[in-house]
C-alpha atoms as a PDB file:
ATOM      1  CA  UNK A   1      26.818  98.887  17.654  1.00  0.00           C
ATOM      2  CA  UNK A   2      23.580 100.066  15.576  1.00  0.00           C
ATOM      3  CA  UNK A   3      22.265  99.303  12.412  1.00  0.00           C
ATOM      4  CA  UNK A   4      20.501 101.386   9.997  1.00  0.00           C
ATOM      5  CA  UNK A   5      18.226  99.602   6.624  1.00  0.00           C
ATOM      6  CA  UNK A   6      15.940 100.752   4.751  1.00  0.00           C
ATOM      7  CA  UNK A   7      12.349 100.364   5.564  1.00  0.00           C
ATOM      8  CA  UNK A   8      12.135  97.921   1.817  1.00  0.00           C
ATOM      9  CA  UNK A   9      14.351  95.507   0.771  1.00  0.00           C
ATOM     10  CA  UNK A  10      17.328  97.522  -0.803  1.00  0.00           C
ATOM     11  CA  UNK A  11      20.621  96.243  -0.803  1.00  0.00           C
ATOM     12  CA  UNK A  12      22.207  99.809  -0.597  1.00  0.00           C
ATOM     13  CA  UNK A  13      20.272 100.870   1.982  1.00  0.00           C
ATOM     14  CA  UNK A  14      21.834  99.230   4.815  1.00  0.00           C
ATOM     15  CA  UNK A  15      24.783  99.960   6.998  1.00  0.00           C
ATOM     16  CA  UNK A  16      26.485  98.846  10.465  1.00  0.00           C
ATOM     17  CA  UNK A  17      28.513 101.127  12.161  1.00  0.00           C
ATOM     18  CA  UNK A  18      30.249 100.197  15.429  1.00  0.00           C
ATOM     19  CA  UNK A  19      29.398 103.297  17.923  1.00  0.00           C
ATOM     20  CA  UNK A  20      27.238 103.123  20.714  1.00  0.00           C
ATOM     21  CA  UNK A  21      24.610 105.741  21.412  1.00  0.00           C
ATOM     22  CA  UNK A  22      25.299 108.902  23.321  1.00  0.00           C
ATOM     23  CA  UNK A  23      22.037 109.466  25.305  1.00  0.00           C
ATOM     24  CA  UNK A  24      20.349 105.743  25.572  1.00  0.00           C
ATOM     25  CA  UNK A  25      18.344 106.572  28.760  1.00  0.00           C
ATOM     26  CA  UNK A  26      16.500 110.568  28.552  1.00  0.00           C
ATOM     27  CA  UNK A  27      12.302 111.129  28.861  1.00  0.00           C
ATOM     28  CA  UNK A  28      10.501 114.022  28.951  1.00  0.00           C
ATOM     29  CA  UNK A  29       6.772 114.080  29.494  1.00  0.00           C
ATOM     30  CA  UNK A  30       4.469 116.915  27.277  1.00  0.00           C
ATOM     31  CA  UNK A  31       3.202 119.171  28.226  1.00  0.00           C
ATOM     32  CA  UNK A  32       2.796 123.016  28.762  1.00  0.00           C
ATOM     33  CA  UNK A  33       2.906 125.733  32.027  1.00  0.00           C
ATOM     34  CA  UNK A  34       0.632 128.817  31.150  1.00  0.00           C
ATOM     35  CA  UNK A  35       0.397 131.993  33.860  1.00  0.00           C
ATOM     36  CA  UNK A  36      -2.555 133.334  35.075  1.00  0.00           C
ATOM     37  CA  UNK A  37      -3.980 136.296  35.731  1.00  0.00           C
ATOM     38  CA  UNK A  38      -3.895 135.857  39.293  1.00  0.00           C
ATOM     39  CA  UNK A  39      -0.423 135.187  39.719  1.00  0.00           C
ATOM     40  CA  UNK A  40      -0.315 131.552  39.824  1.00  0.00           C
ATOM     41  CA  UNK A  41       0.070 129.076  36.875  1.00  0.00           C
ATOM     42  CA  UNK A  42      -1.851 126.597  34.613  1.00  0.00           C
ATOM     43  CA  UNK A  43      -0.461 123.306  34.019  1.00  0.00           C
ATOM     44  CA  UNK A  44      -1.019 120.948  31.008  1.00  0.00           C
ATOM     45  CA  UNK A  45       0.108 117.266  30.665  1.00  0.00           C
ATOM     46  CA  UNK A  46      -0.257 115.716  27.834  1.00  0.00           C
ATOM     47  CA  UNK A  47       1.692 112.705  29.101  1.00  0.00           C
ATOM     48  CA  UNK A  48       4.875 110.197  27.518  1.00  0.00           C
ATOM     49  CA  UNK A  49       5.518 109.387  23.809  1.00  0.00           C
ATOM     50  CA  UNK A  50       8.343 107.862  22.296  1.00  0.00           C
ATOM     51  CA  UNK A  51       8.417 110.245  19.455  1.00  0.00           C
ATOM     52  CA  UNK A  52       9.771 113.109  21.788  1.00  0.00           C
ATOM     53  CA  UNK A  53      13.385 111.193  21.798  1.00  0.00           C
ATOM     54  CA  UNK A  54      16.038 112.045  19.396  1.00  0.00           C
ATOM     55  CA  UNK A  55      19.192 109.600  20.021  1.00  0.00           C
ATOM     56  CA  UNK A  56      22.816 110.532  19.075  1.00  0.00           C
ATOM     57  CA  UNK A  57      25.646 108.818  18.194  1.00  0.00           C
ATOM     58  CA  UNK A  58      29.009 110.241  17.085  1.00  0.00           C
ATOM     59  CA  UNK A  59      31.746 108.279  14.872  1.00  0.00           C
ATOM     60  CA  UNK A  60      35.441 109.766  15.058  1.00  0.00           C
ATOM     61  CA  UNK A  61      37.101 109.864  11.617  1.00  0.00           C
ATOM     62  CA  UNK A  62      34.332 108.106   9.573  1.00  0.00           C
ATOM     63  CA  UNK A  63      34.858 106.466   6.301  1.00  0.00           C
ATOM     64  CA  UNK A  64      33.249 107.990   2.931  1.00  0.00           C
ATOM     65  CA  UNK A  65      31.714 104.639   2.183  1.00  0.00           C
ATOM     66  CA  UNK A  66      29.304 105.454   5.490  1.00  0.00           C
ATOM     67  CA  UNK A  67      29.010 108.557   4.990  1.00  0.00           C
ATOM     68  CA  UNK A  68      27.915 108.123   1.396  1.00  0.00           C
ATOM     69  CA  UNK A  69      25.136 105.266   2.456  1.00  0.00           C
ATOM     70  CA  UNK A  70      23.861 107.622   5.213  1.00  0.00           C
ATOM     71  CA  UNK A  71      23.816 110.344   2.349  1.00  0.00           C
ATOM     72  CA  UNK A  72      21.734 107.484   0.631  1.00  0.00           C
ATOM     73  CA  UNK A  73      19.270 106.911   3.105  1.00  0.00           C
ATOM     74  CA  UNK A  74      18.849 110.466   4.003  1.00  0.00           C
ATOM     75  CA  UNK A  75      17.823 111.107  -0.010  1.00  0.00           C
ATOM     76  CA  UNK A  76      15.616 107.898  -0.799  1.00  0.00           C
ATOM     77  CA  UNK A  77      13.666 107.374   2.933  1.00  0.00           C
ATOM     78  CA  UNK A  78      11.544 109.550   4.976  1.00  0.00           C
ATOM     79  CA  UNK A  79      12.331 107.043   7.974  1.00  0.00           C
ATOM     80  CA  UNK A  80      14.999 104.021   8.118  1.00  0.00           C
ATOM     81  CA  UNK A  81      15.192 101.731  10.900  1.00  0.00           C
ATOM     82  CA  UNK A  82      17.429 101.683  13.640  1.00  0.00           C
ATOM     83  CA  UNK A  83      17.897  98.510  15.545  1.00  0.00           C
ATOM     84  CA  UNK A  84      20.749  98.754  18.795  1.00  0.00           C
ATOM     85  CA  UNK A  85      20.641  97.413  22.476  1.00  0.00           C
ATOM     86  CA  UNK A  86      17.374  99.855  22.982  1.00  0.00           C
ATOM     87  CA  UNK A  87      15.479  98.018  20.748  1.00  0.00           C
ATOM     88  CA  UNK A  88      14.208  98.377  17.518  1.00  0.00           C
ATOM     89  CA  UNK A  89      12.288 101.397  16.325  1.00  0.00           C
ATOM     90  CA  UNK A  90      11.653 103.093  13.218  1.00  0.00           C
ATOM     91  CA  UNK A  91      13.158 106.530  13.008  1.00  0.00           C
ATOM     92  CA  UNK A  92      13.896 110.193  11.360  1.00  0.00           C
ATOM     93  CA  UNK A  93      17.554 109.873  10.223  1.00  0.00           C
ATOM     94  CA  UNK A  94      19.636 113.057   9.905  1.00  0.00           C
ATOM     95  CA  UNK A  95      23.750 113.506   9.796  1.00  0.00           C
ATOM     96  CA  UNK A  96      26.483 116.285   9.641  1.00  0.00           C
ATOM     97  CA  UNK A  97      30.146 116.719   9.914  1.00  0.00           C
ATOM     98  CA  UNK A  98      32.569 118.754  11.616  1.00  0.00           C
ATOM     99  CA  UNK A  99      36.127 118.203  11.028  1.00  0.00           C
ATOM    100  CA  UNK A 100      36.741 114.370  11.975  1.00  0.00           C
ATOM    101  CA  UNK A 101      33.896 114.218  13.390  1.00  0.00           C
ATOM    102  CA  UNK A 102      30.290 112.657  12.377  1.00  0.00           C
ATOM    103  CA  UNK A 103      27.511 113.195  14.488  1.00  0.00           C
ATOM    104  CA  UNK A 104      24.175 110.966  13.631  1.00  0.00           C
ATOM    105  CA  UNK A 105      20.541 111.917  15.347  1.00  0.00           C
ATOM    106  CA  UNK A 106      17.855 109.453  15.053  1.00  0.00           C
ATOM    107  CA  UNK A 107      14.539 111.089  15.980  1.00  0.00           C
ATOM    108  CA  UNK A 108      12.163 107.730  17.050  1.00  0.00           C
ATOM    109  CA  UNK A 109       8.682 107.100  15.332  1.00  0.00           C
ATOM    110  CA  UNK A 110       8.025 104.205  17.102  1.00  0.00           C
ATOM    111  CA  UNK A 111       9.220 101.181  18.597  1.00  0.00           C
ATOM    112  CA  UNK A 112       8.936  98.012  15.798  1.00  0.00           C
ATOM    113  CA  UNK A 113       9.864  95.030  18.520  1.00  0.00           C
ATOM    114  CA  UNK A 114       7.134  95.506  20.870  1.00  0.00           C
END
């Protein structure tokens, strides 16, 4: 189960939707491999953020009221927060459909319960 409010009070702006997310558990340090003239390579690490994770969730045959909300929050915030079993983190909310199908990515911002 997630939740999704806006980051102000606003009655609207808040929905619950019973999925669970697709990819809890991915991390990926920065960073960048650059050859060299003499054959070998250059490496760059830049180290861990949270920012580089983008969660997914997908709901099967969703109802218009949530998809009209999520429509809502898309328009009216830059960010929303997302609060599930990961935690609680403010994030980049985007949506589409296909067919039945509605598939939800949450790219993080940071983490609000630490």
């Amino acid at each position: 189960m997630i939740s999704l409010s806006a980051t102000s009070y606003d009655p609207n702006g808040a929905v619950i939707i019973d999925v669970m997310i697709t990819n809890p558990y991915q991390a990926e340090r920065r960073g960048s491999v650059t050859a060299t003239l003499d054959g070998g390579s250059a490496f760059y690490d830049t180290g861990y953020s949270i920012t580089d994770k983008t969660l997914s969730a997908q709901v099967t045959n969703p109802e218009l009221t949530l998809l009209q909300t999520l429509e809502y929050l898309v328009a009216y915030y830059g960010q929303v927060i997302l609060s599930c079993k990961l935690g609680c983190f403010l994030t980049v909310l985007s949506f589409s459909t296909s067919r039945n199908v509605l598939s939800i990515n949450l790219r993080l911002v940071s983490r609000l319960d630490q």
